[in-house]
PDB file of N, CA and C in Angstrom:
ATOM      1  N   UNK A   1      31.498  18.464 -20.677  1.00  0.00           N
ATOM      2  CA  UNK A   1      30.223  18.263 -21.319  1.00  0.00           C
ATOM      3  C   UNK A   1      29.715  16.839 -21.095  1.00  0.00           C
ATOM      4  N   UNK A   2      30.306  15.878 -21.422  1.00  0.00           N
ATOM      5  CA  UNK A   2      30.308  14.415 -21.001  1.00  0.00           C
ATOM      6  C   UNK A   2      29.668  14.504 -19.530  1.00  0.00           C
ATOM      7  N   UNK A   3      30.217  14.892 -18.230  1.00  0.00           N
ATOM      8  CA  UNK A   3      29.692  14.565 -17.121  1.00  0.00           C
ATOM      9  C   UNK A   3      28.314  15.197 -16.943  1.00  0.00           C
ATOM     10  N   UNK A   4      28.163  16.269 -17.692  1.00  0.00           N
ATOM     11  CA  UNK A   4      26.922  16.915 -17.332  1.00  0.00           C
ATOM     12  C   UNK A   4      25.885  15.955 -18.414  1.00  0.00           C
ATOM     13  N   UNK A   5      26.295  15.476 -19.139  1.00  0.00           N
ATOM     14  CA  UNK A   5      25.608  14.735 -20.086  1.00  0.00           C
ATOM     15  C   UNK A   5      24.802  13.237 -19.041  1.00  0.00           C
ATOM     16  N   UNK A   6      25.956  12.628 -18.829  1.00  0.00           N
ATOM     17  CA  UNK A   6      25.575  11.797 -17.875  1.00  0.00           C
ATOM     18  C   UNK A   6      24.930  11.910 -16.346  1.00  0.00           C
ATOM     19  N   UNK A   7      25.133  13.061 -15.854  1.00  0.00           N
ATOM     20  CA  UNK A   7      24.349  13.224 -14.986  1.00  0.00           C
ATOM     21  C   UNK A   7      23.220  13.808 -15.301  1.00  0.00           C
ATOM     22  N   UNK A   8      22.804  14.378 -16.275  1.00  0.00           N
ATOM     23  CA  UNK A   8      21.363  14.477 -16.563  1.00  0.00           C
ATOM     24  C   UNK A   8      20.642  13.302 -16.930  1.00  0.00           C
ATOM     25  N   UNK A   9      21.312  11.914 -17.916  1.00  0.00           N
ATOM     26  CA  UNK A   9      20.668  10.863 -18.224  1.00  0.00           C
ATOM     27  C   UNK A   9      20.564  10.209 -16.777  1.00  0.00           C
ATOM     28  N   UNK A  10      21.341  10.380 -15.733  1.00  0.00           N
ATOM     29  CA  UNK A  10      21.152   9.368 -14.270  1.00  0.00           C
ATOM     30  C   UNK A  10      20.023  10.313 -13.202  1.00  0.00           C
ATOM     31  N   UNK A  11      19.765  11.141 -13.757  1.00  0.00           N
ATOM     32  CA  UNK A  11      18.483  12.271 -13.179  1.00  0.00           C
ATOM     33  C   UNK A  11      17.126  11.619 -13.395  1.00  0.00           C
ATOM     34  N   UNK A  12      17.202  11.801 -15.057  1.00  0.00           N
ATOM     35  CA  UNK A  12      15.907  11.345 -15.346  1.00  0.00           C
ATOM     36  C   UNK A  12      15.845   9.568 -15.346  1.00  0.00           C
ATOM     37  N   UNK A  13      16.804   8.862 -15.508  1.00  0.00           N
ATOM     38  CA  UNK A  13      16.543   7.381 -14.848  1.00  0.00           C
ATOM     39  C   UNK A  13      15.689   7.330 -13.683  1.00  0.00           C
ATOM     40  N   UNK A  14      16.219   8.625 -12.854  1.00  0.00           N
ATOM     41  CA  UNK A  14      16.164   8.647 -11.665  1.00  0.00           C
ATOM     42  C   UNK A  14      14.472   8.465 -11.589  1.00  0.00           C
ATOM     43  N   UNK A  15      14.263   9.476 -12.120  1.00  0.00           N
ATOM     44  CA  UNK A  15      12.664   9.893 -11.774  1.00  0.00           C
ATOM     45  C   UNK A  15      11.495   8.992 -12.457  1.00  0.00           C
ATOM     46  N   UNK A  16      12.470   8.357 -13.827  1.00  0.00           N
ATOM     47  CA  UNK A  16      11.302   7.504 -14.222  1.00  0.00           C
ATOM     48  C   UNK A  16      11.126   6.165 -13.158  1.00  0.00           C
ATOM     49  N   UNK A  17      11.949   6.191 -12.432  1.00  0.00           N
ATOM     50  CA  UNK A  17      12.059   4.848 -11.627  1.00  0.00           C
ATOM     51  C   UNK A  17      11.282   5.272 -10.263  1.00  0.00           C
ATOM     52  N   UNK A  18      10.830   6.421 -10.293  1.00  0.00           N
ATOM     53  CA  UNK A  18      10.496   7.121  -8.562  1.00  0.00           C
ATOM     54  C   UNK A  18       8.973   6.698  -8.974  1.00  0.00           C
ATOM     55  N   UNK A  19       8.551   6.431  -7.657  1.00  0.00           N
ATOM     56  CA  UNK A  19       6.837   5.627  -7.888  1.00  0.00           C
ATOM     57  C   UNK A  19       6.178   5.950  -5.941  1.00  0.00           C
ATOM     58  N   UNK A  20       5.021   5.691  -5.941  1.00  0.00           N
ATOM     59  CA  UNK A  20       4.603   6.296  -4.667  1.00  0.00           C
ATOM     60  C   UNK A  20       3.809   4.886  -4.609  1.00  0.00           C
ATOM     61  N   UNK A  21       3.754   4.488  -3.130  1.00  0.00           N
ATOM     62  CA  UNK A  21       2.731   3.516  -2.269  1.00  0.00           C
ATOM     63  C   UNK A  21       1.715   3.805  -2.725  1.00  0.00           C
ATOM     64  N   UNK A  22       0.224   3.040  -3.016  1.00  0.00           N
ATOM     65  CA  UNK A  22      -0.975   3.725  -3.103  1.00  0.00           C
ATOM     66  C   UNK A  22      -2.330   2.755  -2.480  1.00  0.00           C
ATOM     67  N   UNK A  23      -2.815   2.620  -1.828  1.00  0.00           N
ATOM     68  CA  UNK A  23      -3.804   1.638  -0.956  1.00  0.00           C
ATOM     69  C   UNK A  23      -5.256   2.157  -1.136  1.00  0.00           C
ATOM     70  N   UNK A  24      -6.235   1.821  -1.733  1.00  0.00           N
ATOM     71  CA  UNK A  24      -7.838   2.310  -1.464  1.00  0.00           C
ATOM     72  C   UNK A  24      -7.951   1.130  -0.531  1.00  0.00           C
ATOM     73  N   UNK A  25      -9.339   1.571   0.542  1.00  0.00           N
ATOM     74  CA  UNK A  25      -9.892   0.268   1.455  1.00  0.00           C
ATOM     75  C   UNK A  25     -11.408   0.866   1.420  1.00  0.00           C
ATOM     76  N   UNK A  26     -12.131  -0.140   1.033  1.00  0.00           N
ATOM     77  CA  UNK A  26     -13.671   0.336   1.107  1.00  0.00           C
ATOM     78  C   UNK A  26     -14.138  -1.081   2.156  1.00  0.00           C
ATOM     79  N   UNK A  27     -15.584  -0.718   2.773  1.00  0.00           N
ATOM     80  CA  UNK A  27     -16.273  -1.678   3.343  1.00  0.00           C
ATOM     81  C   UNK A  27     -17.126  -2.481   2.176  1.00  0.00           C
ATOM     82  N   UNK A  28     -17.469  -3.830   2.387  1.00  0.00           N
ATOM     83  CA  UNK A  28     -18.324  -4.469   1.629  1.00  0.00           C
ATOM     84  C   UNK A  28     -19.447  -4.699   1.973  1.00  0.00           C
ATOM     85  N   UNK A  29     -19.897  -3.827   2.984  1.00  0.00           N
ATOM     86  CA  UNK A  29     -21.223  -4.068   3.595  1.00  0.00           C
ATOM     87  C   UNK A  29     -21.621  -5.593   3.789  1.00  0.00           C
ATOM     88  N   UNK A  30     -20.471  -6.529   4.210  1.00  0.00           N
ATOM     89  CA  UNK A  30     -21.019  -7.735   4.483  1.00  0.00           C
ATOM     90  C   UNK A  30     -19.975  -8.517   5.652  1.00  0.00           C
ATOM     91  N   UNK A  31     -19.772  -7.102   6.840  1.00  0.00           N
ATOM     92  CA  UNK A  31     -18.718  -7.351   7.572  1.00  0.00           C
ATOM     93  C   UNK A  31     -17.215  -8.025   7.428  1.00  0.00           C
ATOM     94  N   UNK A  32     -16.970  -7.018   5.931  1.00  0.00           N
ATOM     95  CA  UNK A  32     -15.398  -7.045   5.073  1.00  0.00           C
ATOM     96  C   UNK A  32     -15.222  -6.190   4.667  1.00  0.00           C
ATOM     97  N   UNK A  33     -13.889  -5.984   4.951  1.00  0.00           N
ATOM     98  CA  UNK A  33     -12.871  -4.624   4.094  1.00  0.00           C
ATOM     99  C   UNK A  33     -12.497  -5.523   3.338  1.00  0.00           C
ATOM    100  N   UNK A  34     -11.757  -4.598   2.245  1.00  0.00           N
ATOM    101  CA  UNK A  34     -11.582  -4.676   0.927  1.00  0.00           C
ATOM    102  C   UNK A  34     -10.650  -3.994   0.604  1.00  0.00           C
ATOM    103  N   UNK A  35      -9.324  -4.347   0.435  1.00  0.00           N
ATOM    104  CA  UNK A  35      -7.969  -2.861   0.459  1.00  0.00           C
ATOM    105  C   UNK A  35      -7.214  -3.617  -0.988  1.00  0.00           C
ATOM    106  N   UNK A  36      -7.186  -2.599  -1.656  1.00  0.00           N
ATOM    107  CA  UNK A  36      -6.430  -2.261  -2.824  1.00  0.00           C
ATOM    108  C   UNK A  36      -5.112  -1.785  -3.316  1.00  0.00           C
ATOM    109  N   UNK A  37      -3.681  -2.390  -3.151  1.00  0.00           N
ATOM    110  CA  UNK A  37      -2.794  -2.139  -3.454  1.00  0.00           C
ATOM    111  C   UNK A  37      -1.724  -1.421  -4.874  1.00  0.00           C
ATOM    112  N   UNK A  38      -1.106  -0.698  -4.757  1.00  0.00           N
ATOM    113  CA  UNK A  38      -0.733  -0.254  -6.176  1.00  0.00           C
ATOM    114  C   UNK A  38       0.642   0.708  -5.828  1.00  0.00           C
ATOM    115  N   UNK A  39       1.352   1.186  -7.391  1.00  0.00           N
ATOM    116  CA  UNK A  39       2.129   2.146  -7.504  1.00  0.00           C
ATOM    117  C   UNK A  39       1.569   3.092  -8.331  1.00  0.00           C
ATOM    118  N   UNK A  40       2.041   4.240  -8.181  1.00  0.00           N
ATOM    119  CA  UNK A  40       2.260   5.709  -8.660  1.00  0.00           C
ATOM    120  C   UNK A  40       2.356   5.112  -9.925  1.00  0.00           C
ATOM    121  N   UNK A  41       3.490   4.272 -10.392  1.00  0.00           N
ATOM    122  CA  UNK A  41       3.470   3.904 -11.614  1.00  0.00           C
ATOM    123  C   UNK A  41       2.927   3.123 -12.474  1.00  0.00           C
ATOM    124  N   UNK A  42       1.882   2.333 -11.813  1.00  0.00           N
ATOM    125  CA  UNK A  42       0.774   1.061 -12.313  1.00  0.00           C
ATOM    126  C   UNK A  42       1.880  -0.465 -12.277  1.00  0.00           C
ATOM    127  N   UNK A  43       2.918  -0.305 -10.932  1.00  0.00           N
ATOM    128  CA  UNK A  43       3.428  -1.385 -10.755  1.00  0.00           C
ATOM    129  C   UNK A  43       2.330  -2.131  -9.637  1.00  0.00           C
ATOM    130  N   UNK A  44       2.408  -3.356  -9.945  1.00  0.00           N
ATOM    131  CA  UNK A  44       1.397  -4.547  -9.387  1.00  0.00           C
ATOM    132  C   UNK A  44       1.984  -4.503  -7.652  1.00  0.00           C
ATOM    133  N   UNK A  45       1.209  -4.577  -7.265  1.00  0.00           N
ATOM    134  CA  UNK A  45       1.686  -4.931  -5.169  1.00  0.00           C
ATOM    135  C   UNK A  45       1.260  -6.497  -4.916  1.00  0.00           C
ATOM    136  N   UNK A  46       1.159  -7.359  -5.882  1.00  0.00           N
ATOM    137  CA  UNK A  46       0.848  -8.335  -5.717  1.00  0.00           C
ATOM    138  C   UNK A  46       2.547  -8.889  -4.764  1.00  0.00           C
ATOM    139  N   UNK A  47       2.168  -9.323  -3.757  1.00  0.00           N
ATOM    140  CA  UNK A  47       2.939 -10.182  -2.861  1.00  0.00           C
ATOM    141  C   UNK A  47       3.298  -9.179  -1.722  1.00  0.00           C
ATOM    142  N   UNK A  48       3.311  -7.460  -1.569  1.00  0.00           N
ATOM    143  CA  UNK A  48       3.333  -7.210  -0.659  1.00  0.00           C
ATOM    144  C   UNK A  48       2.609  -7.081   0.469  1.00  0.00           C
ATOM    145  N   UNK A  49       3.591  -6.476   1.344  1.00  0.00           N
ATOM    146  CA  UNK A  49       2.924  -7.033   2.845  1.00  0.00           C
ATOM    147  C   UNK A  49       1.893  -6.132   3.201  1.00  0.00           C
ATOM    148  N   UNK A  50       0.897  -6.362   3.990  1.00  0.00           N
ATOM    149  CA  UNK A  50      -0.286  -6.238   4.384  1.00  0.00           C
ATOM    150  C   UNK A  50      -0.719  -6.695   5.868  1.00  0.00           C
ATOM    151  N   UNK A  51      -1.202  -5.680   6.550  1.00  0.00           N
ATOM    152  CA  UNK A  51      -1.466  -5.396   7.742  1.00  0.00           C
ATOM    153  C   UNK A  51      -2.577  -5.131   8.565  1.00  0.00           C
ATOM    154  N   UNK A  52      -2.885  -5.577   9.705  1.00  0.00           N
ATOM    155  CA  UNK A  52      -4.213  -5.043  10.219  1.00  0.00           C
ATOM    156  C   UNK A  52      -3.735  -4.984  11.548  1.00  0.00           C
ATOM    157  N   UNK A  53      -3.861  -4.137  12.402  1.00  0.00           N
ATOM    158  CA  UNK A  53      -3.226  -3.598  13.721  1.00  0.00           C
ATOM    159  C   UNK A  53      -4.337  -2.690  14.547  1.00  0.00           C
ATOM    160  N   UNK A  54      -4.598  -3.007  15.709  1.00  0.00           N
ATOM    161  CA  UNK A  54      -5.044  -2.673  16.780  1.00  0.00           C
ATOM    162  C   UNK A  54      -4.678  -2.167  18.064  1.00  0.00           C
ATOM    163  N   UNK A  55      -4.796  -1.110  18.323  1.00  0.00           N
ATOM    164  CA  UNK A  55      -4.133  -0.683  19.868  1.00  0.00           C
ATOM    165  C   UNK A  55      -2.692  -1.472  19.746  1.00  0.00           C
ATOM    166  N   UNK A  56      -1.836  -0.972  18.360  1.00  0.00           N
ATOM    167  CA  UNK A  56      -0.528  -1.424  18.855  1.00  0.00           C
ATOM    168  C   UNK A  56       0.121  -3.017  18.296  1.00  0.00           C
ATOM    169  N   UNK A  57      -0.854  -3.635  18.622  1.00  0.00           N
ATOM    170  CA  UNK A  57      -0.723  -4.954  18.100  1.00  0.00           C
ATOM    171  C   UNK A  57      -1.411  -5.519  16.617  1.00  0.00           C
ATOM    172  N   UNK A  58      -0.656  -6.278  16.402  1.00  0.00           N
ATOM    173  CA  UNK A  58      -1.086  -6.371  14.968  1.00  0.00           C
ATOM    174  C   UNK A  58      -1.871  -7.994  15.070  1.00  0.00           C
ATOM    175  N   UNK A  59      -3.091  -7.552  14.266  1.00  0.00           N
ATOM    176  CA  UNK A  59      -4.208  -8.457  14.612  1.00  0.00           C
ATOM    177  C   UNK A  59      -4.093  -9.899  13.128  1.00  0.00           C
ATOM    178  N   UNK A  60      -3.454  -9.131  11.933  1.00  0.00           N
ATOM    179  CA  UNK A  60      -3.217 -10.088  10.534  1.00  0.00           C
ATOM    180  C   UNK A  60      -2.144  -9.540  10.185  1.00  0.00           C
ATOM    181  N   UNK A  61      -1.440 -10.551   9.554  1.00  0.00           N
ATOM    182  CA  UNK A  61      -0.189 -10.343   8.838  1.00  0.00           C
ATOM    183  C   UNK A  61      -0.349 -11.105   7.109  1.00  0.00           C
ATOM    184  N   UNK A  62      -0.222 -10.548   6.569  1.00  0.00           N
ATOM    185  CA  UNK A  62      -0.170 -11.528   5.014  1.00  0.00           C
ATOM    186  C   UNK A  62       0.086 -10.788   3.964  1.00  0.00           C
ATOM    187  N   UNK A  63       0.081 -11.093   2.820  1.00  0.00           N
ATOM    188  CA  UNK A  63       0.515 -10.456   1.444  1.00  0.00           C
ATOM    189  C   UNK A  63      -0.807 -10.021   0.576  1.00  0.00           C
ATOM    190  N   UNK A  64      -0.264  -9.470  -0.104  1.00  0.00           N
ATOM    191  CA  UNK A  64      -1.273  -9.145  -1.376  1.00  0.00           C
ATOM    192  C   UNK A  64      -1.807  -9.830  -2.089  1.00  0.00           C
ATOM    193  N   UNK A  65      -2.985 -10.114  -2.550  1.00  0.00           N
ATOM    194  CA  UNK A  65      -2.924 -11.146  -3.365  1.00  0.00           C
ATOM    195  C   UNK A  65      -2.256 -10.921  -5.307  1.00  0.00           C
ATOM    196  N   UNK A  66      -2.596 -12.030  -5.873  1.00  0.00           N
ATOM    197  CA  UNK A  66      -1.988 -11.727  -7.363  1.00  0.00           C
ATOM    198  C   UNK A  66      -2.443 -10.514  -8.164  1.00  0.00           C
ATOM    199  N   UNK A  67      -3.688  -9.839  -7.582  1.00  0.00           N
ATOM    200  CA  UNK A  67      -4.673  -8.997  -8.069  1.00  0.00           C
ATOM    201  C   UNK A  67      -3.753  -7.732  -7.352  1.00  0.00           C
ATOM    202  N   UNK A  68      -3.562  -7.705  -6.124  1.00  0.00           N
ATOM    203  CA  UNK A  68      -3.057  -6.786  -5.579  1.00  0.00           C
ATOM    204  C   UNK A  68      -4.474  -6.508  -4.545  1.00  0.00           C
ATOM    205  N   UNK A  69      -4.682  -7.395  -4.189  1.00  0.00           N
ATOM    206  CA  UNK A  69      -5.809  -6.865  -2.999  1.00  0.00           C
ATOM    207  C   UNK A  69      -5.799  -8.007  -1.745  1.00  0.00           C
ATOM    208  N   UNK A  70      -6.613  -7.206  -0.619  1.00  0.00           N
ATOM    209  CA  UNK A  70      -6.516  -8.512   0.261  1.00  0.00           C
ATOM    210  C   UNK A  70      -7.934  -7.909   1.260  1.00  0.00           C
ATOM    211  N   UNK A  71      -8.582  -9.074   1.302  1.00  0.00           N
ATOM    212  CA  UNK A  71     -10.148  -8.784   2.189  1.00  0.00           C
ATOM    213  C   UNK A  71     -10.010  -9.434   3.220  1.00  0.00           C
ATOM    214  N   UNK A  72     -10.500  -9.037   4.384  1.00  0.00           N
ATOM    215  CA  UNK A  72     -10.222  -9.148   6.241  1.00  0.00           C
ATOM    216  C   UNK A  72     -11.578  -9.191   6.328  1.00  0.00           C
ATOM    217  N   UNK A  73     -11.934  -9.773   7.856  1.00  0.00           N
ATOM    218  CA  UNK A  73     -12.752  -9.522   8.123  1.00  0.00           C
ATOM    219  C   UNK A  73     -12.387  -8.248   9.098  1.00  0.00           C
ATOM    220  N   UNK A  74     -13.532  -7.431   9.214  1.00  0.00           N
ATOM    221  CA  UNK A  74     -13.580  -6.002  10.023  1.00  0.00           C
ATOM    222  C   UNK A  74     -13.774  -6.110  11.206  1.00  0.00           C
ATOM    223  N   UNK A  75     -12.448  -5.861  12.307  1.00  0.00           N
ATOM    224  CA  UNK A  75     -12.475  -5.650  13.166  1.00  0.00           C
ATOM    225  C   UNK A  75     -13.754  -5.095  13.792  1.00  0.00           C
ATOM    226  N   UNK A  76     -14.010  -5.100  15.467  1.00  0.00           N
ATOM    227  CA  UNK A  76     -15.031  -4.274  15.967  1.00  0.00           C
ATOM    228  C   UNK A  76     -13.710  -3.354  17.122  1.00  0.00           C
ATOM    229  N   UNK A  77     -14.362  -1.848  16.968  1.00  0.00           N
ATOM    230  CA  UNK A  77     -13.247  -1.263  17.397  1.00  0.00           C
ATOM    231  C   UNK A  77     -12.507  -0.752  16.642  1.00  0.00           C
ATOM    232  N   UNK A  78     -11.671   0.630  16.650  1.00  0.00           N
ATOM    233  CA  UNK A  78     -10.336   1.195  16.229  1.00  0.00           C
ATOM    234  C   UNK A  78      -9.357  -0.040  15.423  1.00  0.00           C
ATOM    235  N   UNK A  79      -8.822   0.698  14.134  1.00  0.00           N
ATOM    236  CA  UNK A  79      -7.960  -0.319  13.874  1.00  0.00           C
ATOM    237  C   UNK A  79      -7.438  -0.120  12.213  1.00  0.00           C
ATOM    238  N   UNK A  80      -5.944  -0.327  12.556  1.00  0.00           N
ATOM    239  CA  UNK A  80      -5.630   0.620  11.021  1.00  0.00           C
ATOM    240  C   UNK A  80      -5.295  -0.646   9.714  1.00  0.00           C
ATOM    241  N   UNK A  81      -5.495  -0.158   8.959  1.00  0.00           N
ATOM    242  CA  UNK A  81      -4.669  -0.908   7.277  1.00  0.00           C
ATOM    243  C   UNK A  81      -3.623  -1.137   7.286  1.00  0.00           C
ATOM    244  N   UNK A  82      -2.541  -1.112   7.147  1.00  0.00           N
ATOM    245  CA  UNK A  82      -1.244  -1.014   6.421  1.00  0.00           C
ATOM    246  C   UNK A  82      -0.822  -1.658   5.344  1.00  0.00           C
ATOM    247  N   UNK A  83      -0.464  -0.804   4.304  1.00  0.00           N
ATOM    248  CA  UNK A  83       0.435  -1.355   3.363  1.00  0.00           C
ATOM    249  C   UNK A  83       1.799  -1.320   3.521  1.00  0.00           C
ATOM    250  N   UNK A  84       2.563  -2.147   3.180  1.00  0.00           N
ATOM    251  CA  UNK A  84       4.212  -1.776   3.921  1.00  0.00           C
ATOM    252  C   UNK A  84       4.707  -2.716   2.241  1.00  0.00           C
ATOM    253  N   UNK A  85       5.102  -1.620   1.590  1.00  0.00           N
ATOM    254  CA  UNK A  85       6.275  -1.983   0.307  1.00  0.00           C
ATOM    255  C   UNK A  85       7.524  -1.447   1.036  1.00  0.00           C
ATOM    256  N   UNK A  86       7.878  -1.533   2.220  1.00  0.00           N
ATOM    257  CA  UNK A  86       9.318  -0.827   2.516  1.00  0.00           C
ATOM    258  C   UNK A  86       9.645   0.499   2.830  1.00  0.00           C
ATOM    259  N   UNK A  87      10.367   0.873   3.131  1.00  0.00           N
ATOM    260  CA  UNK A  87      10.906   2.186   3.834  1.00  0.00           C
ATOM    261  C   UNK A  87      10.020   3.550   2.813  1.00  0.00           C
ATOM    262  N   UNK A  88       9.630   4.202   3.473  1.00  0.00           N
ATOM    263  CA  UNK A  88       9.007   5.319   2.170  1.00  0.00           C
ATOM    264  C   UNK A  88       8.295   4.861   1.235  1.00  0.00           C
ATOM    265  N   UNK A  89       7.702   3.676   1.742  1.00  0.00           N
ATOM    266  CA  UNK A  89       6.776   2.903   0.813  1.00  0.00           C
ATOM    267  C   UNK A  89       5.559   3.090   1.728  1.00  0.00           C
ATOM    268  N   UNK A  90       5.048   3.037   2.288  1.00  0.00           N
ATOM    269  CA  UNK A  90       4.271   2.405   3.361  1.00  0.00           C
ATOM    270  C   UNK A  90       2.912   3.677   3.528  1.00  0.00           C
ATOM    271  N   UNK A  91       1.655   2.917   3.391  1.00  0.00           N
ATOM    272  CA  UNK A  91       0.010   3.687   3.246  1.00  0.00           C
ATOM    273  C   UNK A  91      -0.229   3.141   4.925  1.00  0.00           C
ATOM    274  N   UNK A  92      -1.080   4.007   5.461  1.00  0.00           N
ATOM    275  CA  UNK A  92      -1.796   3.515   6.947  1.00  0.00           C
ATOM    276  C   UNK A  92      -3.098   3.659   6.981  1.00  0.00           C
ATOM    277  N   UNK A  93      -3.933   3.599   6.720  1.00  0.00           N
ATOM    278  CA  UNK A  93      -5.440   3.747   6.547  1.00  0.00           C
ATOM    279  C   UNK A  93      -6.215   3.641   7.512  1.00  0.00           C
ATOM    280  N   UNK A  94      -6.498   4.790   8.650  1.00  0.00           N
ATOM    281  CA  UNK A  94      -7.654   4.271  10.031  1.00  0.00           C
ATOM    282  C   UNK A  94      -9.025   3.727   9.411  1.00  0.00           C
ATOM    283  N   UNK A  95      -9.113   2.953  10.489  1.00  0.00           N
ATOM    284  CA  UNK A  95     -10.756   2.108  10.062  1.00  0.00           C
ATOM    285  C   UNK A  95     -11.400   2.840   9.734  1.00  0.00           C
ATOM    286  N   UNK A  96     -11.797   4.094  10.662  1.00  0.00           N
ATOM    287  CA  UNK A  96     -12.927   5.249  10.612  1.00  0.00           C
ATOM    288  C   UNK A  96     -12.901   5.961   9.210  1.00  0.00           C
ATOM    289  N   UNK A  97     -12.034   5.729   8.439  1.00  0.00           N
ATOM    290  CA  UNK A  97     -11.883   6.327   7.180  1.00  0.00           C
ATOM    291  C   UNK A  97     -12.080   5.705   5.799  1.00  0.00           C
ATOM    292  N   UNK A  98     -12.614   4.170   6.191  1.00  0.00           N
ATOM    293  CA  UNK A  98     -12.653   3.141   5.473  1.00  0.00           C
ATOM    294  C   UNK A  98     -14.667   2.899   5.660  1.00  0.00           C
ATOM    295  N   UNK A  99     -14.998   3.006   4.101  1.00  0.00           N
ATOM    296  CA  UNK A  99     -16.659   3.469   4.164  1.00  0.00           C
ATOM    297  C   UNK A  99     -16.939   2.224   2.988  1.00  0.00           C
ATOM    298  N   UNK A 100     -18.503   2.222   3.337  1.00  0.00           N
ATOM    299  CA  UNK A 100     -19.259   1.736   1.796  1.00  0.00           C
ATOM    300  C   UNK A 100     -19.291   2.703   0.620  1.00  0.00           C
TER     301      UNK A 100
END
């Protein structure tokens, strides 16, 4: 009874601790994106990493800010978002999908 006891309390640890990547990116109509970092669980992405990549190569590298956001200027041309909190963490956002 004990082990099943404890493996049900290390289940639900489990799940309250499980959280998902989450990134919005809108245009600012003033030749800037605007990308929005977060968790599933309303944990802050302030300091993670943040990405802007082109045909392969990556055009910015930097963090989140304290807010959990970070504004670029907008590429001309193809070219994706990334949020990267780590393995099974990670949002990709194509430009073409990123609007006013």
């Amino acid at each position: 009874m004990l082990k099943k006891t404890v493996f049900g309390m290390l289940v639900v640890a489990n799940l309250l601790f499980a959280h998902s990547a989450i990134m919005n990116c809108f245009d600012n109509g003033d030749g800037t994106i605007t990308c929005e970092g977060g968790f599933s669980d309303g944990s802050s992405a302030s300091g993670v990493e943040f990405r802007v990549e082109q045909d392969g190569k990556v055009l910015l590298k930097d963090k989140m800010s304290k807010n959990s956001e970070f504004t670029f200027k907008k590429p001309s041309g193809t070219y994706t978002a990334i949020f990267n909190a780590g393995e099974g963490h990670q949002v990709v956002i194509d430009g073409k999908d990123i609007v006013q």
